[in-house]
PDB file of N, CA and C in Angstrom:
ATOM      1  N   UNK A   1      12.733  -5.235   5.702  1.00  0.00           N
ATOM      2  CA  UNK A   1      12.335  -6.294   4.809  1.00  0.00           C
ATOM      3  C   UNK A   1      11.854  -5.652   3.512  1.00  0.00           C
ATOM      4  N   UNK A   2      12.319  -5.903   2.237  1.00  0.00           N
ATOM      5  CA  UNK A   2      12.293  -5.294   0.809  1.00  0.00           C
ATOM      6  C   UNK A   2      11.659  -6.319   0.482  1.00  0.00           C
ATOM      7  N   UNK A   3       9.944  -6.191   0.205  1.00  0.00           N
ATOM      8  CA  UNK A   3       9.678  -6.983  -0.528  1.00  0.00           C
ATOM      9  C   UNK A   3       8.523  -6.754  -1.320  1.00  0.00           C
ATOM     10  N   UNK A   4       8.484  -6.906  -2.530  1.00  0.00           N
ATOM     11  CA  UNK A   4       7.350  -6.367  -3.601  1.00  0.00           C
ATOM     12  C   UNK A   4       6.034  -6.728  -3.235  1.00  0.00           C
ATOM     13  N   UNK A   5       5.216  -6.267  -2.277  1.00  0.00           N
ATOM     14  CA  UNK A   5       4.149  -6.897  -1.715  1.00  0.00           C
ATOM     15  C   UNK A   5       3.040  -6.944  -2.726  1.00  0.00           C
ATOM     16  N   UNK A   6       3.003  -5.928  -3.630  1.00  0.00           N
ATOM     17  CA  UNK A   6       1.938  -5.715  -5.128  1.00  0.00           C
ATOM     18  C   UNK A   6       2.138  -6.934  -6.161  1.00  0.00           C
ATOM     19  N   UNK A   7       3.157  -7.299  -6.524  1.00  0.00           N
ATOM     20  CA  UNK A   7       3.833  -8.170  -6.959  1.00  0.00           C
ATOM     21  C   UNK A   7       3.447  -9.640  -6.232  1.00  0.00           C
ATOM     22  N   UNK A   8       3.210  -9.751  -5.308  1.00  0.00           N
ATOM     23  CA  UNK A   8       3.054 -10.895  -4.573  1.00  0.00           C
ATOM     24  C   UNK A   8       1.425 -10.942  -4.893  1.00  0.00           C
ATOM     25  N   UNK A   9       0.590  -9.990  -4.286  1.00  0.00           N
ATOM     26  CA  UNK A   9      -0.735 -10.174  -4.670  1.00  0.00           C
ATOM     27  C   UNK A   9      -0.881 -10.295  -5.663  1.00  0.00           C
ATOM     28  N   UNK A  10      -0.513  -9.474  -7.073  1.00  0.00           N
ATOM     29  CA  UNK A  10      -0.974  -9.872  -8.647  1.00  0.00           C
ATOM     30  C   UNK A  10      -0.795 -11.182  -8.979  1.00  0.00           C
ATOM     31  N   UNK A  11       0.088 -12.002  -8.224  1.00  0.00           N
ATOM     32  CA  UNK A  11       0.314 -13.329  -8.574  1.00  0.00           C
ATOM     33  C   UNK A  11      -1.241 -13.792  -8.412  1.00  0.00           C
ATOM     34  N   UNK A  12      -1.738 -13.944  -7.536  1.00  0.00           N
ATOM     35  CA  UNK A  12      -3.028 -14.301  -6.874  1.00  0.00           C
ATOM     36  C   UNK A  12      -4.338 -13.285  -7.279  1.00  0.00           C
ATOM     37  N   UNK A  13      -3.747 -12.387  -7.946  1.00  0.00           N
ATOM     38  CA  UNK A  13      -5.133 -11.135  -8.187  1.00  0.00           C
ATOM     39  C   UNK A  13      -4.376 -10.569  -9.091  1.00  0.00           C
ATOM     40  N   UNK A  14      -4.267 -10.931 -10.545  1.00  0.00           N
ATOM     41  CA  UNK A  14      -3.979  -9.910 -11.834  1.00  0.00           C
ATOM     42  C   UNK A  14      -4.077  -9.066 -12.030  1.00  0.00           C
ATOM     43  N   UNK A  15      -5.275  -8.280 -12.130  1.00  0.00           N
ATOM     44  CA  UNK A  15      -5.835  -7.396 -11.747  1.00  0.00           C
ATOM     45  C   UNK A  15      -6.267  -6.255 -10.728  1.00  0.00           C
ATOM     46  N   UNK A  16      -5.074  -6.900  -9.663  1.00  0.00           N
ATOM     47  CA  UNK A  16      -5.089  -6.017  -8.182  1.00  0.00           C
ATOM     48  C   UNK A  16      -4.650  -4.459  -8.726  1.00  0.00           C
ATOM     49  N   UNK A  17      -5.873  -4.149  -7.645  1.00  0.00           N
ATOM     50  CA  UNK A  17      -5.718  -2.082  -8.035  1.00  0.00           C
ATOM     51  C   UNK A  17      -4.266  -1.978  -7.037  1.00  0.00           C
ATOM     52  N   UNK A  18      -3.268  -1.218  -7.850  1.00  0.00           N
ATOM     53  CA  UNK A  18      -2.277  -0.529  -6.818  1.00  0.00           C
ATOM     54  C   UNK A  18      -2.298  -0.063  -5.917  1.00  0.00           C
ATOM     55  N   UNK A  19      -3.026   1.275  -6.254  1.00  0.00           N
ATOM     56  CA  UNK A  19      -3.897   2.300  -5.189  1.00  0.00           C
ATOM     57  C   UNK A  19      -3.997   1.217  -4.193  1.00  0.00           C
ATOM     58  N   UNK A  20      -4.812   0.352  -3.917  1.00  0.00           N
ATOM     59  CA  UNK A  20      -5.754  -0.402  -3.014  1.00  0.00           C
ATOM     60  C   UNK A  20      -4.315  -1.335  -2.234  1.00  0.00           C
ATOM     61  N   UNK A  21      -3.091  -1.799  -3.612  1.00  0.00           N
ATOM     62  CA  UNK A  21      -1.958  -2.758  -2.811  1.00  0.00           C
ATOM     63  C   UNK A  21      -1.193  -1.715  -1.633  1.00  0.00           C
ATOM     64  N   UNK A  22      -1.143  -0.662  -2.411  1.00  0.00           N
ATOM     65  CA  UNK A  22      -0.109   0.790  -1.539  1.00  0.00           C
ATOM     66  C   UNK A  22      -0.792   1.457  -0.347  1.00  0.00           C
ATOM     67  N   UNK A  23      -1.949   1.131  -0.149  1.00  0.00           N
ATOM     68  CA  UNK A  23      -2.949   1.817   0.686  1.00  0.00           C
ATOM     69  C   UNK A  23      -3.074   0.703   1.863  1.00  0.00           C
ATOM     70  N   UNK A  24      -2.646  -0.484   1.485  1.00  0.00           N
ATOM     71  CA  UNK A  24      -3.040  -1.932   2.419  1.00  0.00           C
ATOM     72  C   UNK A  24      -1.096  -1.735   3.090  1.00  0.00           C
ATOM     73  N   UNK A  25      -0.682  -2.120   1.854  1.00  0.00           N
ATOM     74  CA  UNK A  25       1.188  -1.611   2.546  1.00  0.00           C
ATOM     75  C   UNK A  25       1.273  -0.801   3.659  1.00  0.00           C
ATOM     76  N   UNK A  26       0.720   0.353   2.917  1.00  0.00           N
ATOM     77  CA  UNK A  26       0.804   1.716   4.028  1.00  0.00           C
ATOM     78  C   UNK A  26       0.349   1.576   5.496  1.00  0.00           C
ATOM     79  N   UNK A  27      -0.827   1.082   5.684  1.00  0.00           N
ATOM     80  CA  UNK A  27      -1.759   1.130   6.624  1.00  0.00           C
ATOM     81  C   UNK A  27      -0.825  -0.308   7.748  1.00  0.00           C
ATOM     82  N   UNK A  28      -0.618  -1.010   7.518  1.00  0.00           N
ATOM     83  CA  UNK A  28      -0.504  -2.200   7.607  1.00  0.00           C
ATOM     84  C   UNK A  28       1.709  -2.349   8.046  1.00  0.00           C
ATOM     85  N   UNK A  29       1.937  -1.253   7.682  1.00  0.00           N
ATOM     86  CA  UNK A  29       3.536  -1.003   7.838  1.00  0.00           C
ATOM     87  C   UNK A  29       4.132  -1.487   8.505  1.00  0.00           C
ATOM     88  N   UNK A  30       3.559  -1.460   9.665  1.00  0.00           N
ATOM     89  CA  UNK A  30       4.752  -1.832  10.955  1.00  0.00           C
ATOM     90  C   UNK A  30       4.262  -3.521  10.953  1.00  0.00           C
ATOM     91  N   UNK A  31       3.357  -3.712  11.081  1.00  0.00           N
ATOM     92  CA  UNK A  31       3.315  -4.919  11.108  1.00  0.00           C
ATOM     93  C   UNK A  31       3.891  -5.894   9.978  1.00  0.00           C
ATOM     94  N   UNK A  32       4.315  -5.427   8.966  1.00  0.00           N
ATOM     95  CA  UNK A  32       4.909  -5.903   7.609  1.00  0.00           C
ATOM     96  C   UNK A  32       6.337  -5.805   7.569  1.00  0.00           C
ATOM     97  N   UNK A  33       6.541  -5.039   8.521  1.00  0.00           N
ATOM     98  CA  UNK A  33       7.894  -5.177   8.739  1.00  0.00           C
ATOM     99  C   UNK A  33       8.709  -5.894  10.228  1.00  0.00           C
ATOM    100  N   UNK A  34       7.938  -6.608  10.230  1.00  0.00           N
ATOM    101  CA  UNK A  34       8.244  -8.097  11.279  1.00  0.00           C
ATOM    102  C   UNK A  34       8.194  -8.851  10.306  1.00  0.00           C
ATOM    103  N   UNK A  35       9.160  -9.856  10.267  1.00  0.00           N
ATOM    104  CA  UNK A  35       8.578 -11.615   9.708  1.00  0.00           C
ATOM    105  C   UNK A  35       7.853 -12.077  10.208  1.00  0.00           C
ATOM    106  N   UNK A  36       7.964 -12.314  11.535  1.00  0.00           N
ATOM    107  CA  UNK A  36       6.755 -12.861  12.320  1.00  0.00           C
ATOM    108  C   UNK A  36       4.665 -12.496  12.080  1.00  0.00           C
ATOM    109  N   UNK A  37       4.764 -11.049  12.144  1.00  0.00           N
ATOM    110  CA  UNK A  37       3.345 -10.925  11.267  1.00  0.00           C
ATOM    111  C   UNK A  37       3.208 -10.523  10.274  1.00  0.00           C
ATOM    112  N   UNK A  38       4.673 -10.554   9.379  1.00  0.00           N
ATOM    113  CA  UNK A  38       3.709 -10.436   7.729  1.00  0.00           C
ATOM    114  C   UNK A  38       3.704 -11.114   7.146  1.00  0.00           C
ATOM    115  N   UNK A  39       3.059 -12.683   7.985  1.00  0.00           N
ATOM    116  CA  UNK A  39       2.762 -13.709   6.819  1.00  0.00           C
ATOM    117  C   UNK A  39       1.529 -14.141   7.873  1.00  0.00           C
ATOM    118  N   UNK A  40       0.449 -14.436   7.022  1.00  0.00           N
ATOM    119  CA  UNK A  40      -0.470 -15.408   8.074  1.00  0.00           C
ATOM    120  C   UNK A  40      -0.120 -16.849   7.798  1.00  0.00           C
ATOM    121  N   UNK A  41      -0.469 -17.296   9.322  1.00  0.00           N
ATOM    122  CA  UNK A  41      -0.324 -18.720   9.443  1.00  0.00           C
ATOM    123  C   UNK A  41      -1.923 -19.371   9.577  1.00  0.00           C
ATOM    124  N   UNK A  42      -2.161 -20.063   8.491  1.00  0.00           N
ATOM    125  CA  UNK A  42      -3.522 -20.604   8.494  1.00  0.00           C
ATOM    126  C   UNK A  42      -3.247 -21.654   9.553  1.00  0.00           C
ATOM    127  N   UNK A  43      -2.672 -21.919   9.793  1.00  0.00           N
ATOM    128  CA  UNK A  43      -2.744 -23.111  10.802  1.00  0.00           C
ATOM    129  C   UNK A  43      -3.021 -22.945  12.623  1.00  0.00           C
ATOM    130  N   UNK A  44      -2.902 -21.688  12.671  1.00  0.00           N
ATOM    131  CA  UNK A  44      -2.464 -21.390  13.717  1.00  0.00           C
ATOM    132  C   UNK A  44      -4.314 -20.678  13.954  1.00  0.00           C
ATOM    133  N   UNK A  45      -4.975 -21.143  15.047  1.00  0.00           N
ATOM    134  CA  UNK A  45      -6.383 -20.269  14.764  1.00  0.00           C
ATOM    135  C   UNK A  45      -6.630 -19.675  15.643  1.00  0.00           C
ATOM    136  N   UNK A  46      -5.358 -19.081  16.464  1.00  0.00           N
ATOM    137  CA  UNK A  46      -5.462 -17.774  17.207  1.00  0.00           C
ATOM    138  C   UNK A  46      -5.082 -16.840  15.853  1.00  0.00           C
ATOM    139  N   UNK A  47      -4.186 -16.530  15.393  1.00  0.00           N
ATOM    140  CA  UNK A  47      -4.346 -15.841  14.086  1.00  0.00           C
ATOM    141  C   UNK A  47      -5.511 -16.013  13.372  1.00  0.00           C
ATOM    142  N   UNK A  48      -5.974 -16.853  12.815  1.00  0.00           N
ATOM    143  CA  UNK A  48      -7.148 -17.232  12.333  1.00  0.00           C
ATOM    144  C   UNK A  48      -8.250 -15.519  13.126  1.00  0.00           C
ATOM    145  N   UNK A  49      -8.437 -16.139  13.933  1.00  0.00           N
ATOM    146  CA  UNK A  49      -9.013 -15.421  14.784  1.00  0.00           C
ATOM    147  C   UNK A  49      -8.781 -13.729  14.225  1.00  0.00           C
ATOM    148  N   UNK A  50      -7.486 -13.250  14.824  1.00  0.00           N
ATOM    149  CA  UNK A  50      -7.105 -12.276  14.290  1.00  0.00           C
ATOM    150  C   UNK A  50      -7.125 -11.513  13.481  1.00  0.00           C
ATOM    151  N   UNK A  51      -7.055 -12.302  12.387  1.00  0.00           N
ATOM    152  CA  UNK A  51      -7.653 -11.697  10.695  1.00  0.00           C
ATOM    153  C   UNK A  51      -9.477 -11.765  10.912  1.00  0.00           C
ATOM    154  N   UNK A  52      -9.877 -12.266  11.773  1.00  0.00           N
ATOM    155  CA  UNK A  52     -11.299 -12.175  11.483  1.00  0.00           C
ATOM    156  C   UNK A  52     -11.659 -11.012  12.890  1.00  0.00           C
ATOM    157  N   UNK A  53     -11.233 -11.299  13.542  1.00  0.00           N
ATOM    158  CA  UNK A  53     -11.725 -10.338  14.377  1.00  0.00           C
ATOM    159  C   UNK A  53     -11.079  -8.509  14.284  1.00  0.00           C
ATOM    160  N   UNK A  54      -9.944  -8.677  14.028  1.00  0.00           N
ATOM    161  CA  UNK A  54      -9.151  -7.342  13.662  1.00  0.00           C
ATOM    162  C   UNK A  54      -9.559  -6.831  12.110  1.00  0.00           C
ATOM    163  N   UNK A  55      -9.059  -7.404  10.821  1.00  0.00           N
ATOM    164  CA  UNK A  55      -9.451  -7.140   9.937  1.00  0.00           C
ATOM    165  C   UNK A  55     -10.600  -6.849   9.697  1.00  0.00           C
ATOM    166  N   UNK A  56     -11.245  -8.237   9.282  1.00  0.00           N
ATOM    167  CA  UNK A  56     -12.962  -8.356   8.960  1.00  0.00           C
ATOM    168  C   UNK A  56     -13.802  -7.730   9.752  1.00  0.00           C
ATOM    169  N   UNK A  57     -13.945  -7.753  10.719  1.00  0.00           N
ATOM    170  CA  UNK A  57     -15.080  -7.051  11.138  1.00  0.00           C
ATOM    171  C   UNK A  57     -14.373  -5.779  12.113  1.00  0.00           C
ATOM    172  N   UNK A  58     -12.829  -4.948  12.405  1.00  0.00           N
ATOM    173  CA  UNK A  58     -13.053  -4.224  12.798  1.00  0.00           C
ATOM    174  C   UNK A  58     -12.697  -3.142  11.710  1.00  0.00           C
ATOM    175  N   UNK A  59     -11.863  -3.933  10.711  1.00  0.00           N
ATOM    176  CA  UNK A  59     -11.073  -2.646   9.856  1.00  0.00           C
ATOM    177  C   UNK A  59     -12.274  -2.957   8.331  1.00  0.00           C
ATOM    178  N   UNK A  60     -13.078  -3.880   8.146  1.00  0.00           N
ATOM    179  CA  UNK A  60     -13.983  -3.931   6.911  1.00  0.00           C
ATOM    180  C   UNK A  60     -15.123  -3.463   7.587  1.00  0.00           C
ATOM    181  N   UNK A  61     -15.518  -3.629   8.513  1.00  0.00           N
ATOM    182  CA  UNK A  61     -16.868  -3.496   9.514  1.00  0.00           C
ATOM    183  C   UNK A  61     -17.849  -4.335   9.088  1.00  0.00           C
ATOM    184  N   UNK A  62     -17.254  -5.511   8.913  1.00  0.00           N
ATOM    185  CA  UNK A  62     -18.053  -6.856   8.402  1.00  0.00           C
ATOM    186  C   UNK A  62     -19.131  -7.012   9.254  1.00  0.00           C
ATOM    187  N   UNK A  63     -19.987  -7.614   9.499  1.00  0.00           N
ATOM    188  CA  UNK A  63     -21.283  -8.385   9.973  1.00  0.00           C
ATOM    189  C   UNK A  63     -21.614  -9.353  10.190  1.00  0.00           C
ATOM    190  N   UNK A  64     -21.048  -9.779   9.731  1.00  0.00           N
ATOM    191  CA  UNK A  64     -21.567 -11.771   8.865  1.00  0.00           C
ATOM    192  C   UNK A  64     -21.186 -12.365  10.201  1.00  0.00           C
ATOM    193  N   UNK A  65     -21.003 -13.601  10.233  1.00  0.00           N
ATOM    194  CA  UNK A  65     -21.714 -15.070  11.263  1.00  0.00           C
ATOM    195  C   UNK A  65     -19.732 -14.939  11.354  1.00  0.00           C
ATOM    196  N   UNK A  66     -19.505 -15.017  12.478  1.00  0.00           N
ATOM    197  CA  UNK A  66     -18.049 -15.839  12.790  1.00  0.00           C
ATOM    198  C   UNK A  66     -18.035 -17.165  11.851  1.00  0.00           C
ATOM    199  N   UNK A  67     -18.919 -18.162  11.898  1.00  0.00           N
ATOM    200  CA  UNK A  67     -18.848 -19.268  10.400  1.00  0.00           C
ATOM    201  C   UNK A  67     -18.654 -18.619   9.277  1.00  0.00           C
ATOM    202  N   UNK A  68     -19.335 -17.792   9.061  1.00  0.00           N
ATOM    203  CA  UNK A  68     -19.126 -16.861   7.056  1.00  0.00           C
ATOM    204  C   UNK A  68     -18.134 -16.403   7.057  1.00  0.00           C
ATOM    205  N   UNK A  69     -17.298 -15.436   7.974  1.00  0.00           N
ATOM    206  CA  UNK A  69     -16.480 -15.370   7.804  1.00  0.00           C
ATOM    207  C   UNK A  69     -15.137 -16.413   7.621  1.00  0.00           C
ATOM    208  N   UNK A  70     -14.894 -17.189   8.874  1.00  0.00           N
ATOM    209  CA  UNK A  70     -14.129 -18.310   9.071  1.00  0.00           C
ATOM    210  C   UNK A  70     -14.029 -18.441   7.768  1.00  0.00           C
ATOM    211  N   UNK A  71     -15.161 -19.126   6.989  1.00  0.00           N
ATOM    212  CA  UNK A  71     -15.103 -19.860   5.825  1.00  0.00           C
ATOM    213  C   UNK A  71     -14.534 -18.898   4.439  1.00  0.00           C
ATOM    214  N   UNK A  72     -14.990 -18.057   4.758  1.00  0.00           N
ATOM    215  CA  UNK A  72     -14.441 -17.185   3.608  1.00  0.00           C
ATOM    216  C   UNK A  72     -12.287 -17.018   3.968  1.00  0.00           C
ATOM    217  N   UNK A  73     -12.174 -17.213   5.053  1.00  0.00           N
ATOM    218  CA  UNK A  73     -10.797 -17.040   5.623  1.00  0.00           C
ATOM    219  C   UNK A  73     -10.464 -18.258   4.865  1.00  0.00           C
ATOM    220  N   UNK A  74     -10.773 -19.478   5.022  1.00  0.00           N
ATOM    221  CA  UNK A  74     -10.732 -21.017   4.505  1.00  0.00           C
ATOM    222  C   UNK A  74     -10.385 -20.731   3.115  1.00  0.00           C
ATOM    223  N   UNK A  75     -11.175 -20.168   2.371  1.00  0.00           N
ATOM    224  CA  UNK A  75     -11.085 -20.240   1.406  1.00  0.00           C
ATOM    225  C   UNK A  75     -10.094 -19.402   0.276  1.00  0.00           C
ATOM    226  N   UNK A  76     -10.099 -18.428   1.116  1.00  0.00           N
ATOM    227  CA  UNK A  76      -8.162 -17.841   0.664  1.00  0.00           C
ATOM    228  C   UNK A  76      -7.568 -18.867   1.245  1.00  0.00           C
ATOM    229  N   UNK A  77      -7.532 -19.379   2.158  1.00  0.00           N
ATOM    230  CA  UNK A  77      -6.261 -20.109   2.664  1.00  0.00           C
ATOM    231  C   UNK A  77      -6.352 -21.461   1.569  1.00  0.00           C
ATOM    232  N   UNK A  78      -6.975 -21.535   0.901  1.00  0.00           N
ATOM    233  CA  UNK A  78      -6.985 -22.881  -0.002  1.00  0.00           C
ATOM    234  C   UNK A  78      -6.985 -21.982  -1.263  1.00  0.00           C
ATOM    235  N   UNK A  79      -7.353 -21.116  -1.880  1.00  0.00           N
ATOM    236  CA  UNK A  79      -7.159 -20.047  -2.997  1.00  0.00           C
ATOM    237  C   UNK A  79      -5.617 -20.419  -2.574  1.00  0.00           C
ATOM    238  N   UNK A  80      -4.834 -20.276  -1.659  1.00  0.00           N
ATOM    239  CA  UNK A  80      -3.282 -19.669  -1.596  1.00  0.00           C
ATOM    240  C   UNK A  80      -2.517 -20.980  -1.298  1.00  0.00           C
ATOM    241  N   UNK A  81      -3.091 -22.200  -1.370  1.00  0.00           N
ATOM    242  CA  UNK A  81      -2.589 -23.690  -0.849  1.00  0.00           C
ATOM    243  C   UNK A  81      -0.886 -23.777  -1.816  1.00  0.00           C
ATOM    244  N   UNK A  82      -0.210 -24.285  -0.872  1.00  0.00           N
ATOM    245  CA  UNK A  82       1.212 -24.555  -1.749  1.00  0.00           C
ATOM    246  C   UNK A  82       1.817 -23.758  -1.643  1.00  0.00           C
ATOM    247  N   UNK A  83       1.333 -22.129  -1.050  1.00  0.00           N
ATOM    248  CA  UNK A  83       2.556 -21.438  -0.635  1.00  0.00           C
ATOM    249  C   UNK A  83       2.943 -20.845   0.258  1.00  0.00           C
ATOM    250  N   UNK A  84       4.269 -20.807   0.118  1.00  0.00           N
ATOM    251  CA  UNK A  84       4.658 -21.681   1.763  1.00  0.00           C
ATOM    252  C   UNK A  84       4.820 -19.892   2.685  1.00  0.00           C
ATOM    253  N   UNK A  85       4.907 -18.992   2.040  1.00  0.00           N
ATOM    254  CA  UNK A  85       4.369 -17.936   2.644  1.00  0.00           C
ATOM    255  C   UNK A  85       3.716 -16.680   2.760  1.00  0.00           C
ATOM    256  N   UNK A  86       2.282 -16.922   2.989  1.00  0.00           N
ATOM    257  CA  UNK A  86       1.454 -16.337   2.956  1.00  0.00           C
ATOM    258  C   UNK A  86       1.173 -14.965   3.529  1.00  0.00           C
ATOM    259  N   UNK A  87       1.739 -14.061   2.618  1.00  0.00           N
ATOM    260  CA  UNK A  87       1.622 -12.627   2.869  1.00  0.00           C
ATOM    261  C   UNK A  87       0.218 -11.690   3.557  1.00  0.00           C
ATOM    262  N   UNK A  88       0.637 -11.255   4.256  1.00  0.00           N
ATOM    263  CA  UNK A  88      -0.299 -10.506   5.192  1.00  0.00           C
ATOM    264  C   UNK A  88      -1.373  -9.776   4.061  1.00  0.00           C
ATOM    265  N   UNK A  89      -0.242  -8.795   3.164  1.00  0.00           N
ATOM    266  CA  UNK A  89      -1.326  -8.194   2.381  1.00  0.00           C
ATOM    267  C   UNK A  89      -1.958  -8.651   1.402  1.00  0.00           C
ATOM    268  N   UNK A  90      -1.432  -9.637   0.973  1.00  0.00           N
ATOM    269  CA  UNK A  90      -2.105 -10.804  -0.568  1.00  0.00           C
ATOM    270  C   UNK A  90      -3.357 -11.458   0.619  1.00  0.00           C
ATOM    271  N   UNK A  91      -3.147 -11.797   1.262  1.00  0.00           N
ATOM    272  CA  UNK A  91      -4.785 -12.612   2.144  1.00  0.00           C
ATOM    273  C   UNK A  91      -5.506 -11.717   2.306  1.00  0.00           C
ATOM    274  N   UNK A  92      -4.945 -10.311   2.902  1.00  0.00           N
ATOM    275  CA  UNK A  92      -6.325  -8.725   3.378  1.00  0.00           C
ATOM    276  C   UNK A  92      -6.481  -8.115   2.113  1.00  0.00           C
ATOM    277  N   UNK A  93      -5.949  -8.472   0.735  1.00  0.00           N
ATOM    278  CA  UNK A  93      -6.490  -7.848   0.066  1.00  0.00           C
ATOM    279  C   UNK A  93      -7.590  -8.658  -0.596  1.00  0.00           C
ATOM    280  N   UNK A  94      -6.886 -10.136  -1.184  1.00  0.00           N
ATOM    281  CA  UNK A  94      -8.279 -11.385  -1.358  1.00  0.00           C
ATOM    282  C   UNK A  94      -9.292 -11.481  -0.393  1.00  0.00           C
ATOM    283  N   UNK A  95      -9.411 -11.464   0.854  1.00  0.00           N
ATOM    284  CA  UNK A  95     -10.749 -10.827   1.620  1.00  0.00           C
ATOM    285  C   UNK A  95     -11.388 -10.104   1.523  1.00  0.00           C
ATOM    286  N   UNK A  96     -10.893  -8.623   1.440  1.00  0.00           N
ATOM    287  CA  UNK A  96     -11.552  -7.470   0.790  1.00  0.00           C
ATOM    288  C   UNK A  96     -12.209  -7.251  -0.003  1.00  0.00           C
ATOM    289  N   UNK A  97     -11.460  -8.056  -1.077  1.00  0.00           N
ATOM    290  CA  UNK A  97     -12.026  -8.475  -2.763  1.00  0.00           C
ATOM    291  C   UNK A  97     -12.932  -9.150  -2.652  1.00  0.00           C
ATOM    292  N   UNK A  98     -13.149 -10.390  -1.569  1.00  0.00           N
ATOM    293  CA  UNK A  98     -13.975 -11.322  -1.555  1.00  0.00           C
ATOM    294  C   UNK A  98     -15.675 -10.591  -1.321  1.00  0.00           C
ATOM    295  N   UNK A  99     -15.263  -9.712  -0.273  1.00  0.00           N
ATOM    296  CA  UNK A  99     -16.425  -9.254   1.116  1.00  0.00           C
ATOM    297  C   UNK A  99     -16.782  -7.667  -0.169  1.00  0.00           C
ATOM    298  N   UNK A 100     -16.101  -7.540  -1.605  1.00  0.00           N
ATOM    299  CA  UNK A 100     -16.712  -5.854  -2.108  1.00  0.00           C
ATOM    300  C   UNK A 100     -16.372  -4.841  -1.281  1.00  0.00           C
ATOM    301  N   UNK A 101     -14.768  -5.018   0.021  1.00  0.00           N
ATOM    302  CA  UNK A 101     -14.671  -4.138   0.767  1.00  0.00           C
ATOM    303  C   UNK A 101     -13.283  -3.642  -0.022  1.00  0.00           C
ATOM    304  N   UNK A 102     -12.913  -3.474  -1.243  1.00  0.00           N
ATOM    305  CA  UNK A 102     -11.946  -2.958  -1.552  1.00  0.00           C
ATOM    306  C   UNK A 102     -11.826  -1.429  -1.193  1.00  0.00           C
ATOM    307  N   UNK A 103     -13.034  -0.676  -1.681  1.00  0.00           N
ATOM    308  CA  UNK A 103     -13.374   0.742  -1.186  1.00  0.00           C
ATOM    309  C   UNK A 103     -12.500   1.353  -0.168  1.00  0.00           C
ATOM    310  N   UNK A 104     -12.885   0.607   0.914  1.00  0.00           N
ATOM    311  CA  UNK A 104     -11.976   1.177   2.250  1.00  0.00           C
ATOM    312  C   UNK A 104     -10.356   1.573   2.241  1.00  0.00           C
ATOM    313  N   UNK A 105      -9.740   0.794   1.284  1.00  0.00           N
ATOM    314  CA  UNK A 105      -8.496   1.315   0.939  1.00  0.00           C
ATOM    315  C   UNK A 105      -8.196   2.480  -0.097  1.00  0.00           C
ATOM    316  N   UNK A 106      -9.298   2.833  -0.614  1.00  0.00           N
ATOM    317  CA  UNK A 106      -9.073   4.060  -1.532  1.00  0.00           C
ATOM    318  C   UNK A 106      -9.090   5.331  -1.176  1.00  0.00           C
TER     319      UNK A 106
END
């Protein structure tokens, strides 16, 4: 699957550090190269789940309330409303951004 994943986030983050898009690509590879998980499905809240329990608190080493998070998940997923597919690394990098955990990818 060829697809400009940096390009996809700047749509949503202008200003997205490369370093940080190529470092999320990298890490994140195999799973980006399924269709099936390189898009999140907000609808679905076993994924839901997933991004909060895998990402956020095991790969950011988040803290916060399963609610703070959730909601912060909510709120990319409405940051990203209308499109119709929602890239794995454009949502883990707007989280990151959200939570000041960009660091970890550098």
């Amino acid at each position: 699957m060829a697809t400009d994943w940096a390009a996809d986030v700047k749509k949503h983050a202008p200003g997205a550090d490369d370093a940080v898009v190529a470092k999320l690509v990298s890490t994140y590879r195999l799973v980006m190269s399924n269709t099936d998980t390189a898009y999140v499905a907000f609808g679905d809240k076993e994924e839901l789940k997933t991004v909060r329990e895998n990402f956020l608190k095991k790969k950011l080493g988040l803290t916060q309330s399963d609610d703070e998070l959730d909601k912060a998940i909510a709120e990319v997923g409405a940051e990203l409303k209308g499109v119709n597919r929602r890239s794995r690394i454009t949502v883990y990098y707007l989280l990151a951004d959200k939570f000041g955990k960009l660091g970890v990818f550098k």
